[in-house]
C-alpha atoms as a PDB file:
ATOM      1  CA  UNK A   1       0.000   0.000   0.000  1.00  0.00           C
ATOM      2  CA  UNK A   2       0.855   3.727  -0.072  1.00  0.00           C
ATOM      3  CA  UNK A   3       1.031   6.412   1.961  1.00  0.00           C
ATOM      4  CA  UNK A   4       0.257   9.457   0.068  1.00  0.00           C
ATOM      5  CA  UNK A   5       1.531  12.594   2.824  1.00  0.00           C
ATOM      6  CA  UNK A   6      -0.253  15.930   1.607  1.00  0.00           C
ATOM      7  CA  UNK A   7      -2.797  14.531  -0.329  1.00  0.00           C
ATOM      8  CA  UNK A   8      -5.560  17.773   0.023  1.00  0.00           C
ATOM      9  CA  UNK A   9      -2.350  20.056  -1.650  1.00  0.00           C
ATOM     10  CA  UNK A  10      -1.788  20.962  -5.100  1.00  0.00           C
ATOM     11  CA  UNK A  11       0.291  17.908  -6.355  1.00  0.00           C
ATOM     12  CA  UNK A  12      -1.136  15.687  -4.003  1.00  0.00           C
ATOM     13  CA  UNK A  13      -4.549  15.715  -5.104  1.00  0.00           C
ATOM     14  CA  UNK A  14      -3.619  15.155  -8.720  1.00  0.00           C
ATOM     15  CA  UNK A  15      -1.688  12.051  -7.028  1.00  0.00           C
ATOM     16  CA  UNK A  16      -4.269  11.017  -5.034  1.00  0.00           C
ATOM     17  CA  UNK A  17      -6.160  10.942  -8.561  1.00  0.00           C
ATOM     18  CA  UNK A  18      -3.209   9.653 -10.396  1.00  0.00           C
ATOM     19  CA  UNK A  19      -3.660   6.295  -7.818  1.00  0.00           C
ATOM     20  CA  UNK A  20      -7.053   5.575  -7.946  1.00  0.00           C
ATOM     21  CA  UNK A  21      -6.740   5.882 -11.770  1.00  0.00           C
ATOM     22  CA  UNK A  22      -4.069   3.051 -12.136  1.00  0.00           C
ATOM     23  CA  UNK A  23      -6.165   1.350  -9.400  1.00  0.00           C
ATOM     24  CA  UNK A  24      -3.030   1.273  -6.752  1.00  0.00           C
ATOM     25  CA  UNK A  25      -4.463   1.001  -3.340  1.00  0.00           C
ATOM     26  CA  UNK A  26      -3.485   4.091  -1.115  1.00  0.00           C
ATOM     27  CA  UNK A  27      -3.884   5.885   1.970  1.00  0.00           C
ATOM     28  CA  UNK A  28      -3.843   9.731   1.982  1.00  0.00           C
ATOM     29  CA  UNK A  29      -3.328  12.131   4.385  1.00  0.00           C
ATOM     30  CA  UNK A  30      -2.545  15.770   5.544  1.00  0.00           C
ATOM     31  CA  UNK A  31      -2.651  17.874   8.600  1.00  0.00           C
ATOM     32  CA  UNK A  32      -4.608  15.782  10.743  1.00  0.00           C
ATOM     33  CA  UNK A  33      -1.228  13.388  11.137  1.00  0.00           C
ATOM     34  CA  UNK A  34       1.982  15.991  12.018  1.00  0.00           C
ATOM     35  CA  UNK A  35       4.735  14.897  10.443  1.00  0.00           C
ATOM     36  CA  UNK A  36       7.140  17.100  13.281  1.00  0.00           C
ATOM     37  CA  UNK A  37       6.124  14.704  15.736  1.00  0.00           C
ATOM     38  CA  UNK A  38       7.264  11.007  15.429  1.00  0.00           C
ATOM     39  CA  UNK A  39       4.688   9.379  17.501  1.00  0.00           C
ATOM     40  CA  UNK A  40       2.106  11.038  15.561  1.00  0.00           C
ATOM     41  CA  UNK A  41       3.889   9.009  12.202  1.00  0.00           C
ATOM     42  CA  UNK A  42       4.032   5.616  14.491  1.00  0.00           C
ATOM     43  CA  UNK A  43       0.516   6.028  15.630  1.00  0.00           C
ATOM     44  CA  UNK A  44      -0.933   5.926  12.419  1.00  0.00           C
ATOM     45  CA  UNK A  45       1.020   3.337  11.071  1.00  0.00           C
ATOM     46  CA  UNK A  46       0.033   1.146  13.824  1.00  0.00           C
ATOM     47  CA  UNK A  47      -3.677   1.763  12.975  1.00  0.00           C
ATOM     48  CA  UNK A  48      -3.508   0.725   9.647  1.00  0.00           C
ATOM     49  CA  UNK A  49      -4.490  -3.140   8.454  1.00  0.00           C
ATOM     50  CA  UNK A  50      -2.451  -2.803   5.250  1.00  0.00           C
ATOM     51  CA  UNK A  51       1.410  -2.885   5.503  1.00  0.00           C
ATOM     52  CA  UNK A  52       3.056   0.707   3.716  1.00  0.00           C
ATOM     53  CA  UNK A  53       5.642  -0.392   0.970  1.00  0.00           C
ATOM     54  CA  UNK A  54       5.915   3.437  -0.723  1.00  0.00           C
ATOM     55  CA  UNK A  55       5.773   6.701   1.139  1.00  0.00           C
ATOM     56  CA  UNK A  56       4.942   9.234  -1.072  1.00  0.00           C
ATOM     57  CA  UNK A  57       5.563  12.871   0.357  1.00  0.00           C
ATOM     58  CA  UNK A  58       4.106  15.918  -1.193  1.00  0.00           C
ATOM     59  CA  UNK A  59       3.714  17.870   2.157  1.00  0.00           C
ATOM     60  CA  UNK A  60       6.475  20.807   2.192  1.00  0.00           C
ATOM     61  CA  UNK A  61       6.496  24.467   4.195  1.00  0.00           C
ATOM     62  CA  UNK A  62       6.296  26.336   0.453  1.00  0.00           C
ATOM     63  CA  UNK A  63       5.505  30.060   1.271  1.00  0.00           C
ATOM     64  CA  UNK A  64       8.934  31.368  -0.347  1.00  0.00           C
ATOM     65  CA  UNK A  65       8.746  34.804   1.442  1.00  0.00           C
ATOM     66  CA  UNK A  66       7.028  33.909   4.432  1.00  0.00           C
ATOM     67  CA  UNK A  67       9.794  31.301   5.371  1.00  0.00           C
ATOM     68  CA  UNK A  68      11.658  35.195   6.115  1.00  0.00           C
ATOM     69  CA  UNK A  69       9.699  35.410   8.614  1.00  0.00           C
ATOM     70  CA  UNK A  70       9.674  32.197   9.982  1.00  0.00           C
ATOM     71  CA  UNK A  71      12.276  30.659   9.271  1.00  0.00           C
ATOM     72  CA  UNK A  72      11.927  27.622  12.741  1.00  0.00           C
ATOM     73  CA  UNK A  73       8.722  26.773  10.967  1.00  0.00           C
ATOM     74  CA  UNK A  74      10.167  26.231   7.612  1.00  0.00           C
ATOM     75  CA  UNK A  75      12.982  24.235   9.070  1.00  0.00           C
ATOM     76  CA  UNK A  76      10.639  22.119  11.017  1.00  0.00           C
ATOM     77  CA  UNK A  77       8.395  21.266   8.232  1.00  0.00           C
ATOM     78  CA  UNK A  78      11.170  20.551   5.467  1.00  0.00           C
ATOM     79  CA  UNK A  79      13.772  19.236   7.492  1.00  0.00           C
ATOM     80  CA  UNK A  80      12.337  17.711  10.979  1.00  0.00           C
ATOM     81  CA  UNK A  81       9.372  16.437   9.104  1.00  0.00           C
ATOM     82  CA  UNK A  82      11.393  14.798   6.554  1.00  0.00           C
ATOM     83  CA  UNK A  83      13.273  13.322   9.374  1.00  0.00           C
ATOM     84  CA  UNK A  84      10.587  11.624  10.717  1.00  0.00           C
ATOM     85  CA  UNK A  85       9.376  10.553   7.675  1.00  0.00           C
ATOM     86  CA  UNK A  86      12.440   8.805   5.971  1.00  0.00           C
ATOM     87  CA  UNK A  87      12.777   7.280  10.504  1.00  0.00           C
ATOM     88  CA  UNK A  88       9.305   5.999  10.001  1.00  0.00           C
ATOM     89  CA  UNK A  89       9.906   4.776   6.225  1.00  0.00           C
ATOM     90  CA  UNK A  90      12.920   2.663   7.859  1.00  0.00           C
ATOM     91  CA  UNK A  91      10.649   0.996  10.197  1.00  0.00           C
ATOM     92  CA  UNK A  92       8.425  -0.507   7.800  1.00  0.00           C
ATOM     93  CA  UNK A  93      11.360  -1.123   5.110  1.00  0.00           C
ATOM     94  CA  UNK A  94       9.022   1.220   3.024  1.00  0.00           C
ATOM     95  CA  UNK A  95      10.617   3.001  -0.340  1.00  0.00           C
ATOM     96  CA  UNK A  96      10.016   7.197   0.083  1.00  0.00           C
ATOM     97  CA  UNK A  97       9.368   9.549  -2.871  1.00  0.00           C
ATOM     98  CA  UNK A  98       9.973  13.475  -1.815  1.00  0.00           C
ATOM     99  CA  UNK A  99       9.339  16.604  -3.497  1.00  0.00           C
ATOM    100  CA  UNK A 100      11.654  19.009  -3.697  1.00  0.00           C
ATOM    101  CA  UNK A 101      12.378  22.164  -5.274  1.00  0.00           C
ATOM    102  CA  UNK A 102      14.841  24.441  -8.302  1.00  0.00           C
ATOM    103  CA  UNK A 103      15.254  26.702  -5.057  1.00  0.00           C
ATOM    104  CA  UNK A 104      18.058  24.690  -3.331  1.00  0.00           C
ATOM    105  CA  UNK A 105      20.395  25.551  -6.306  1.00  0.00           C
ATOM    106  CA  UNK A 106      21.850  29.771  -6.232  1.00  0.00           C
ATOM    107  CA  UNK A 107      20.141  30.297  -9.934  1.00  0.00           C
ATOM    108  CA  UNK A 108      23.890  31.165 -11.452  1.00  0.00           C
ATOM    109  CA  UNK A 109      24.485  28.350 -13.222  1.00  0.00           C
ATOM    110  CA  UNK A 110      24.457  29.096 -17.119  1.00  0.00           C
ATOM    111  CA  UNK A 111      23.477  25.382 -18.709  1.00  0.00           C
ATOM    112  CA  UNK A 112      20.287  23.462 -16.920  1.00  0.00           C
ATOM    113  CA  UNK A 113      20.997  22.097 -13.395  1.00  0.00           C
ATOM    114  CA  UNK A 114      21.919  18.274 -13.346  1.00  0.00           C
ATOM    115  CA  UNK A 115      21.418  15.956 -10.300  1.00  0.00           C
ATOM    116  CA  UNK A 116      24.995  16.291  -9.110  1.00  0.00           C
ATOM    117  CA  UNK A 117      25.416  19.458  -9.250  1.00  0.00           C
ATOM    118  CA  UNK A 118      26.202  21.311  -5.570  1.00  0.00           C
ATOM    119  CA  UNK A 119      23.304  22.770  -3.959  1.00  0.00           C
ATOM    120  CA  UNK A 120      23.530  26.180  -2.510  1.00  0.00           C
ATOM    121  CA  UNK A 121      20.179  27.572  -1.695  1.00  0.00           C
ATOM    122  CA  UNK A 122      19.864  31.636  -1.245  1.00  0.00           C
ATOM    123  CA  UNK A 123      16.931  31.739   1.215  1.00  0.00           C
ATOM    124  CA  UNK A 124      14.948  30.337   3.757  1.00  0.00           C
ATOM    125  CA  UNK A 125      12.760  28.263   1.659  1.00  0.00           C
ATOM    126  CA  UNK A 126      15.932  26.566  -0.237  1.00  0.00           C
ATOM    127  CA  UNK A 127      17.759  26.191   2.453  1.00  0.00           C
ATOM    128  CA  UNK A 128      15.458  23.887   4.489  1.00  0.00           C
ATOM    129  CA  UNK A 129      14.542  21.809   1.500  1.00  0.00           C
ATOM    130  CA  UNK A 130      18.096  21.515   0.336  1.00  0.00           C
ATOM    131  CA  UNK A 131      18.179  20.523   4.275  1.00  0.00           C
ATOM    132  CA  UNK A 132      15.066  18.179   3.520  1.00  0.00           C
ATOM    133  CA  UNK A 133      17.274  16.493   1.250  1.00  0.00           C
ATOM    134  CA  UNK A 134      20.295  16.199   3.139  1.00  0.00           C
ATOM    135  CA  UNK A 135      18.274  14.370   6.441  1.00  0.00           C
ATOM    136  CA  UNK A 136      16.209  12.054   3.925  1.00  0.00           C
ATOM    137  CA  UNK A 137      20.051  10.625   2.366  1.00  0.00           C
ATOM    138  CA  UNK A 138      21.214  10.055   5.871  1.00  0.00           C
ATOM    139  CA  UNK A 139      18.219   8.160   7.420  1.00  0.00           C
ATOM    140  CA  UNK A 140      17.767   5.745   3.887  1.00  0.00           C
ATOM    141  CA  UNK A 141      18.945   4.832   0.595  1.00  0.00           C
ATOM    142  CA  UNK A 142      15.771   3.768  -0.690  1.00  0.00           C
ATOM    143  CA  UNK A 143      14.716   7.087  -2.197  1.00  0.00           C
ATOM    144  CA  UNK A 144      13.476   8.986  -4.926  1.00  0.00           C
ATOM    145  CA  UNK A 145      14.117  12.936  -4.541  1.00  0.00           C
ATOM    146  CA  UNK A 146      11.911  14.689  -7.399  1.00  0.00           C
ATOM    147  CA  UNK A 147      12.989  18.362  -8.075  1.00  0.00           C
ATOM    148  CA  UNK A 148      10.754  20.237  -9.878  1.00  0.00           C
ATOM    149  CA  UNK A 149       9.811  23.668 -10.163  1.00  0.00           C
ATOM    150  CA  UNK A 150       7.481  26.535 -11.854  1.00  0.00           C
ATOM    151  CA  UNK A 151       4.407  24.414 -10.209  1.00  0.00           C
ATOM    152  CA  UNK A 152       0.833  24.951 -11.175  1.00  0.00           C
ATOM    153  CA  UNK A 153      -2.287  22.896 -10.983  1.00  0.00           C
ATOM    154  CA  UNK A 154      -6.359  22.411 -10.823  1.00  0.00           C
ATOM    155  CA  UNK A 155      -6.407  22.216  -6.856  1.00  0.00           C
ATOM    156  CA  UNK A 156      -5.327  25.307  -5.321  1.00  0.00           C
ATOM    157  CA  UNK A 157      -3.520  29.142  -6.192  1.00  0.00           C
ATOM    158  CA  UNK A 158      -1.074  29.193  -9.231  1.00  0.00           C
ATOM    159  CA  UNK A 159       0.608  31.570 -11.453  1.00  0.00           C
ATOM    160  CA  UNK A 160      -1.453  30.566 -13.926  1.00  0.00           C
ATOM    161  CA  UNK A 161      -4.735  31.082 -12.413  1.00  0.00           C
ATOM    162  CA  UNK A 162      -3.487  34.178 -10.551  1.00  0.00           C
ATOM    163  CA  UNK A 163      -2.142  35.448 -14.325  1.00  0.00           C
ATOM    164  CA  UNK A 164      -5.669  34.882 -15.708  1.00  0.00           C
ATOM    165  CA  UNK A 165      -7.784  36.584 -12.804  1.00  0.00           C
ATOM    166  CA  UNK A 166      -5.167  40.186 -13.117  1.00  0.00           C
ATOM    167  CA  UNK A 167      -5.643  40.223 -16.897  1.00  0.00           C
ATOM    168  CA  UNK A 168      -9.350  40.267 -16.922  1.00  0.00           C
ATOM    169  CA  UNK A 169      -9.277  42.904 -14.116  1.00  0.00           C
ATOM    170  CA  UNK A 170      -6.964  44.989 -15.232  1.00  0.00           C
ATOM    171  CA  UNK A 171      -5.588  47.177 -18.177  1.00  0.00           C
ATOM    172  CA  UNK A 172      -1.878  46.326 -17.864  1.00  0.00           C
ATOM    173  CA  UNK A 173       0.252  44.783 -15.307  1.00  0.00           C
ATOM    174  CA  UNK A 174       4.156  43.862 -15.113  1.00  0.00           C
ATOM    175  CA  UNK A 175       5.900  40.757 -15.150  1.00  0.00           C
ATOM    176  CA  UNK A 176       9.672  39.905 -14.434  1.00  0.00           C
ATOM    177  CA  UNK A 177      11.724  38.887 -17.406  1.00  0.00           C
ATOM    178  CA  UNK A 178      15.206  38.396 -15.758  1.00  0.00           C
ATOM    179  CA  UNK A 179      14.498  35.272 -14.386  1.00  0.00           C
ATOM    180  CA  UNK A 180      14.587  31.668 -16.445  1.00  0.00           C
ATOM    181  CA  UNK A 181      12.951  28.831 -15.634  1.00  0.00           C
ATOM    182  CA  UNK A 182      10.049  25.728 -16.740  1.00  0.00           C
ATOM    183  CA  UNK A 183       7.057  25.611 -15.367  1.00  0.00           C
ATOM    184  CA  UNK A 184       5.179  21.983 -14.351  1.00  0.00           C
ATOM    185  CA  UNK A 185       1.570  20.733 -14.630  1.00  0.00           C
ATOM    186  CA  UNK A 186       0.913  19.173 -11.493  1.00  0.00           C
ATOM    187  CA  UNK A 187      -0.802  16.652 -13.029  1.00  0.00           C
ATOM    188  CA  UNK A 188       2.280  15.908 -15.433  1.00  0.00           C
ATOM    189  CA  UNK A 189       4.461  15.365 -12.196  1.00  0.00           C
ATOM    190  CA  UNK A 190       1.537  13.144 -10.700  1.00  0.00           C
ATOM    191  CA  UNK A 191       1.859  10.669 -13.370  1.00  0.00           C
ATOM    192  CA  UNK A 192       5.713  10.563 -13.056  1.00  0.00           C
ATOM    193  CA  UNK A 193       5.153   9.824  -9.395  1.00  0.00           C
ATOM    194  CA  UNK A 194       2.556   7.081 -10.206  1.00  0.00           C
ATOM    195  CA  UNK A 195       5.291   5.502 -12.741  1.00  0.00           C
ATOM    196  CA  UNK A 196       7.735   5.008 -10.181  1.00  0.00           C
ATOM    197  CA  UNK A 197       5.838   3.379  -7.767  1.00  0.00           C
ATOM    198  CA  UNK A 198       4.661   1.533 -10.604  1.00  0.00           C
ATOM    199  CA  UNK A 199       8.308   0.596 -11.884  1.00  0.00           C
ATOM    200  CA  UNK A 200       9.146  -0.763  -7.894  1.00  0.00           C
ATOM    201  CA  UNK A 201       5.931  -3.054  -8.631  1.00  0.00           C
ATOM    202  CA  UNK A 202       6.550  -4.884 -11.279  1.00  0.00           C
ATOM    203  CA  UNK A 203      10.152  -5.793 -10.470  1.00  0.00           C
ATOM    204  CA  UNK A 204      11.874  -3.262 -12.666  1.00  0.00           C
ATOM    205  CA  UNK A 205      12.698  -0.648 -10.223  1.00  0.00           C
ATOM    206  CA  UNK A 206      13.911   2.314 -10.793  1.00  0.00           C
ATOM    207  CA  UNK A 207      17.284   2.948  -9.352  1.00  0.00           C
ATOM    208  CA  UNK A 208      17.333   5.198  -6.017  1.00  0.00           C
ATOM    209  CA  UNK A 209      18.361   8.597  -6.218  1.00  0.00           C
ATOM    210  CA  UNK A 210      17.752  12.654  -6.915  1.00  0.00           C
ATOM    211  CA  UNK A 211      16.008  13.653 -10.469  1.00  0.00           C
ATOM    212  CA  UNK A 212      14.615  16.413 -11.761  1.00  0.00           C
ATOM    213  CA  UNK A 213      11.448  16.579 -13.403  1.00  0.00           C
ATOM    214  CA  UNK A 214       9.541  19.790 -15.290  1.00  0.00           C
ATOM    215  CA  UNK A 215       8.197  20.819 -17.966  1.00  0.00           C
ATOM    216  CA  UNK A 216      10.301  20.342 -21.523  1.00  0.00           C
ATOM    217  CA  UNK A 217      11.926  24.034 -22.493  1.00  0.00           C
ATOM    218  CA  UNK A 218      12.709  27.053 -20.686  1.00  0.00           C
ATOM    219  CA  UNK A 219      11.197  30.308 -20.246  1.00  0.00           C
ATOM    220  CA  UNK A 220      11.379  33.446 -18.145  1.00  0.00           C
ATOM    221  CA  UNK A 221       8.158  34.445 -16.184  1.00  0.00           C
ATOM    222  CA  UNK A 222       7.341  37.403 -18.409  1.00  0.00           C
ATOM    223  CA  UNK A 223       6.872  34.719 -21.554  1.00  0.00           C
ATOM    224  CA  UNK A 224       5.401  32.361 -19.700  1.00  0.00           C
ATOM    225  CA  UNK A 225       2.759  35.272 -19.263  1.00  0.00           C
ATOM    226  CA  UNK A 226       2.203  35.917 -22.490  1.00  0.00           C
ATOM    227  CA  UNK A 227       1.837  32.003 -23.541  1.00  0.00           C
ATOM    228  CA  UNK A 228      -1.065  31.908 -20.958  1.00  0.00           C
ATOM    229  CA  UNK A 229      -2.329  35.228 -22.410  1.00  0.00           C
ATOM    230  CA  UNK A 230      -2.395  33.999 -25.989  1.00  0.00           C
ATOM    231  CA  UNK A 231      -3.982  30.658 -25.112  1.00  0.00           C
ATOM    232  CA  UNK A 232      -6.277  31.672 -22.431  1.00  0.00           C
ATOM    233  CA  UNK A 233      -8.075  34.099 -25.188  1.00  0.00           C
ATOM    234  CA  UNK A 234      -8.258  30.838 -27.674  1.00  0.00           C
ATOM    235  CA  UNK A 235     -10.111  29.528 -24.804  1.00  0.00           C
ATOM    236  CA  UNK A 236     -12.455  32.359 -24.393  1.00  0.00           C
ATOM    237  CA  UNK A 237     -10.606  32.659 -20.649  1.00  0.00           C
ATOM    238  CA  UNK A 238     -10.489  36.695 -21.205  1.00  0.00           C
ATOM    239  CA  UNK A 239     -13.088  39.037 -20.989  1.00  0.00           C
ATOM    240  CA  UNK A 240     -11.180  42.241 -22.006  1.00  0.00           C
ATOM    241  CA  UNK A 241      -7.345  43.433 -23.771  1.00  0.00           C
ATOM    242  CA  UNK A 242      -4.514  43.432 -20.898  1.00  0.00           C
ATOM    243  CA  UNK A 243      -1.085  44.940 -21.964  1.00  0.00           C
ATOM    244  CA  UNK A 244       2.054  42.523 -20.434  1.00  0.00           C
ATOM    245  CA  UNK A 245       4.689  44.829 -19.838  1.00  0.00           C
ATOM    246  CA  UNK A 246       8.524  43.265 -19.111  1.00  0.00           C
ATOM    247  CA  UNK A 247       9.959  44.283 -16.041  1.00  0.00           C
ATOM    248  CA  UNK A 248      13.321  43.432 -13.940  1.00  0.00           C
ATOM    249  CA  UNK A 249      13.765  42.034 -10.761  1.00  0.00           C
ATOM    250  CA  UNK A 250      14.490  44.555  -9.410  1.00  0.00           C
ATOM    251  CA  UNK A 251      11.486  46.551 -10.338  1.00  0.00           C
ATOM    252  CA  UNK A 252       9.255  43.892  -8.353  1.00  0.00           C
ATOM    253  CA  UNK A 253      10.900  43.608  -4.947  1.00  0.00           C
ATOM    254  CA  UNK A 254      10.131  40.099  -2.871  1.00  0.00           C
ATOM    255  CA  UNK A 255      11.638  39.541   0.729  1.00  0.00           C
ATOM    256  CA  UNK A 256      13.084  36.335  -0.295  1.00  0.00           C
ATOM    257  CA  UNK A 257      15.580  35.814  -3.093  1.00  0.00           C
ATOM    258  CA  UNK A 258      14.588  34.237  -6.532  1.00  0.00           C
ATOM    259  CA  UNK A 259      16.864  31.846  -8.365  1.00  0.00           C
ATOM    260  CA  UNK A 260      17.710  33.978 -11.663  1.00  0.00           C
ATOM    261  CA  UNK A 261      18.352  30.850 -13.648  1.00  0.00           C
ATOM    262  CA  UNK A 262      17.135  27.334 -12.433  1.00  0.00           C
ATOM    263  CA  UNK A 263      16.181  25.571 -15.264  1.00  0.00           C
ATOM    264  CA  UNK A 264      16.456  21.416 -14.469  1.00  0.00           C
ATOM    265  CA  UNK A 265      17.945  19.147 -16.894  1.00  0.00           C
ATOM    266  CA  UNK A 266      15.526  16.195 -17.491  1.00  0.00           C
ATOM    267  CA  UNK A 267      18.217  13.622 -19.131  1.00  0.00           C
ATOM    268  CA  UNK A 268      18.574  11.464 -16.665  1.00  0.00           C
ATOM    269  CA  UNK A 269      14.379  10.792 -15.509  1.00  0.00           C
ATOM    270  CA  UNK A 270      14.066  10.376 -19.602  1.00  0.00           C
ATOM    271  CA  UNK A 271      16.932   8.109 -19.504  1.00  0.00           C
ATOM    272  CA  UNK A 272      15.792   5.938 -16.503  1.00  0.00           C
ATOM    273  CA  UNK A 273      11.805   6.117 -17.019  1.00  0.00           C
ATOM    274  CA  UNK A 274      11.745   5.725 -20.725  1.00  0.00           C
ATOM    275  CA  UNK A 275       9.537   8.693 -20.735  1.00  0.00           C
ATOM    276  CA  UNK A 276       8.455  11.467 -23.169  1.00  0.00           C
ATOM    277  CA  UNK A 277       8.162  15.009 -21.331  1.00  0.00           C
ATOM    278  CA  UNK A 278       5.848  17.389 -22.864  1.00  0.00           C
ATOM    279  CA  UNK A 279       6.816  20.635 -23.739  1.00  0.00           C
ATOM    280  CA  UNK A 280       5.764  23.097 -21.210  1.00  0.00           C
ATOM    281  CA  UNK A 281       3.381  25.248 -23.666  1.00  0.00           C
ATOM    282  CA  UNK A 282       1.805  21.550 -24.776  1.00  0.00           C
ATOM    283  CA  UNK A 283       0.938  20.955 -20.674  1.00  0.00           C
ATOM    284  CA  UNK A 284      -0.353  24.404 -20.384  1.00  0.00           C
ATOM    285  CA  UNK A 285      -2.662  23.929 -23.129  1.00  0.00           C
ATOM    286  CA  UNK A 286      -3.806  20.518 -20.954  1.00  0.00           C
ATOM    287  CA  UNK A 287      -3.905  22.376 -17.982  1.00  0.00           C
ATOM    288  CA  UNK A 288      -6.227  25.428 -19.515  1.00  0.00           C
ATOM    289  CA  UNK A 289      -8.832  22.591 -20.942  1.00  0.00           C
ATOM    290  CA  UNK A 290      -8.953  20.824 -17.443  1.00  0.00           C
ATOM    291  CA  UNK A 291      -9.426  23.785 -15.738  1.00  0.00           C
ATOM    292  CA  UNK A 292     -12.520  23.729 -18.044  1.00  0.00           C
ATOM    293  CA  UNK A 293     -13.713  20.809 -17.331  1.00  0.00           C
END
């Protein structure tokens, strides 16, 4: 069985739906079991009748400016938490999948990131999830560690969404063009997730390890913008003419750093999955006619 951890969030629920899709029996969920305390973990382990051969964790502390401010809370969520989870995982002799992030890499790099490239988060956020990592290797060595990055979806805010709802209430509005990235369907990384597990079942596992996984491409947030503009008005999405207007970093000032570059080579999940990624405009077309739905 699975454990799916965070299954009410954005990625989570497309997992959850991913599961029960493929018919994979699962068990999902989210605040009510605190992954900061390990007896909390144990307890519901105990109460289940099924044994737990995958973890799957999608639960993360992901308010990028916020963690600023509270930076304990962030730690305890994507480091502590993981912790417990990859103690617990050990227990039962289960395999873990974790979701990380672009953010624990500095953005300077001038080619896509690769797996073994060094980490070196600039902020709060990054930091504990390149810490996330870092506790998860040390506990087991059955694990998957999924970067991604850019990440939008049906269940919850997004860029996307967020995009959408400014241009149809506004005449113009400004969007950073200094900083290069891919954005991810949810649902796209769902199905990744799903394949793995799926891989570990019928006996042709997947070797353990860190991959990334986004989108195919790159793109900085400004073009991204105007992608969504010019298929969101194929799709009837806008009510009224929005002007996108490029602006720099530094013209849109956030308390935490952004990565300037942190686009994620995808060689290696291609390589080891046998997978074809879509192209990040061909997912955003998916995810408008969803949304739809």
């Amino acid at each position: 069985m699975v454990w799916l951890i965070g299954n009410k969030g954005m990625l989570g629920s497309e997992v959850a739906l991913e599961l029960t899709e493929n018919g994979i029996d699962f068990v999902g969920t989210d605040r009510e079991v605190d992954i900061t305390a390990p007896a909390a973990l144990t307890d519901f382990v105990c109460a289940q009748r099924k044994s737990v051969d995958s973890i799957v964790n999608c639960s993360a502390y992901t308010a990028v400016d916020q963690a600023e401010d509270e930076p304990e809370r962030a730690r305890v969520l994507n480091e502590t938490g993981v912790k417990n989870i990859a103690r617990t995982a050990n227990t039962l002799g289960a395999k873990i999948i974790h979701i990380s992030t672009d953010y624990v890499f500095d953005g300077t790099a001038a080619a896509p990131y690769t797996e073994d490239m060094p980490v070196n988060p600039v902020g709060v956020y990054g930091a504990t999830k390149a810490a996330g990592e870092k506790a998860l290797c040390a506990e087991t060595d059955a694990f998957y560690i999924l970067r991604t990055a850019w990440l939008y979806g049906k269940y919850g805010k997004n860029f996307v969404r967020t995009i959408i709802n400014a241009m149809n209430s506004r005449d113009e509005i400004k969007v950073v063009s200094d900083q290069f990235g891919t954005p991810t369907y949810a649902k796209d990384l769902a199905s990744v997730i799903v394949r793995i597990i799926q891989s570990n079942a019928d006996g042709k596992r997947a070797p353990f390890g860190i991959y990334h996984y986004t989108g195919l491409g790159q793109t900085s947030w400004y073009e991204f913008t105007l992608e969504i503009q010019k298929q969101a008005l194929r799709r009837g999405l806008l009510t009224r003419k929005c002007t996108v207007r490029p602006c720099v970093t530094a013209d849109y000032p956030t308390k935490a750093r952004r990565p300037a570059y942190s686009v994620l080579c995808k060689d290696k999940i291609q390589r080891v999955l046998g997978i074809q990624i879509p192209a990040w405009e061909v997912s955003l077309a998916a995810f408008l006619d969803d949304s739809r739905r």
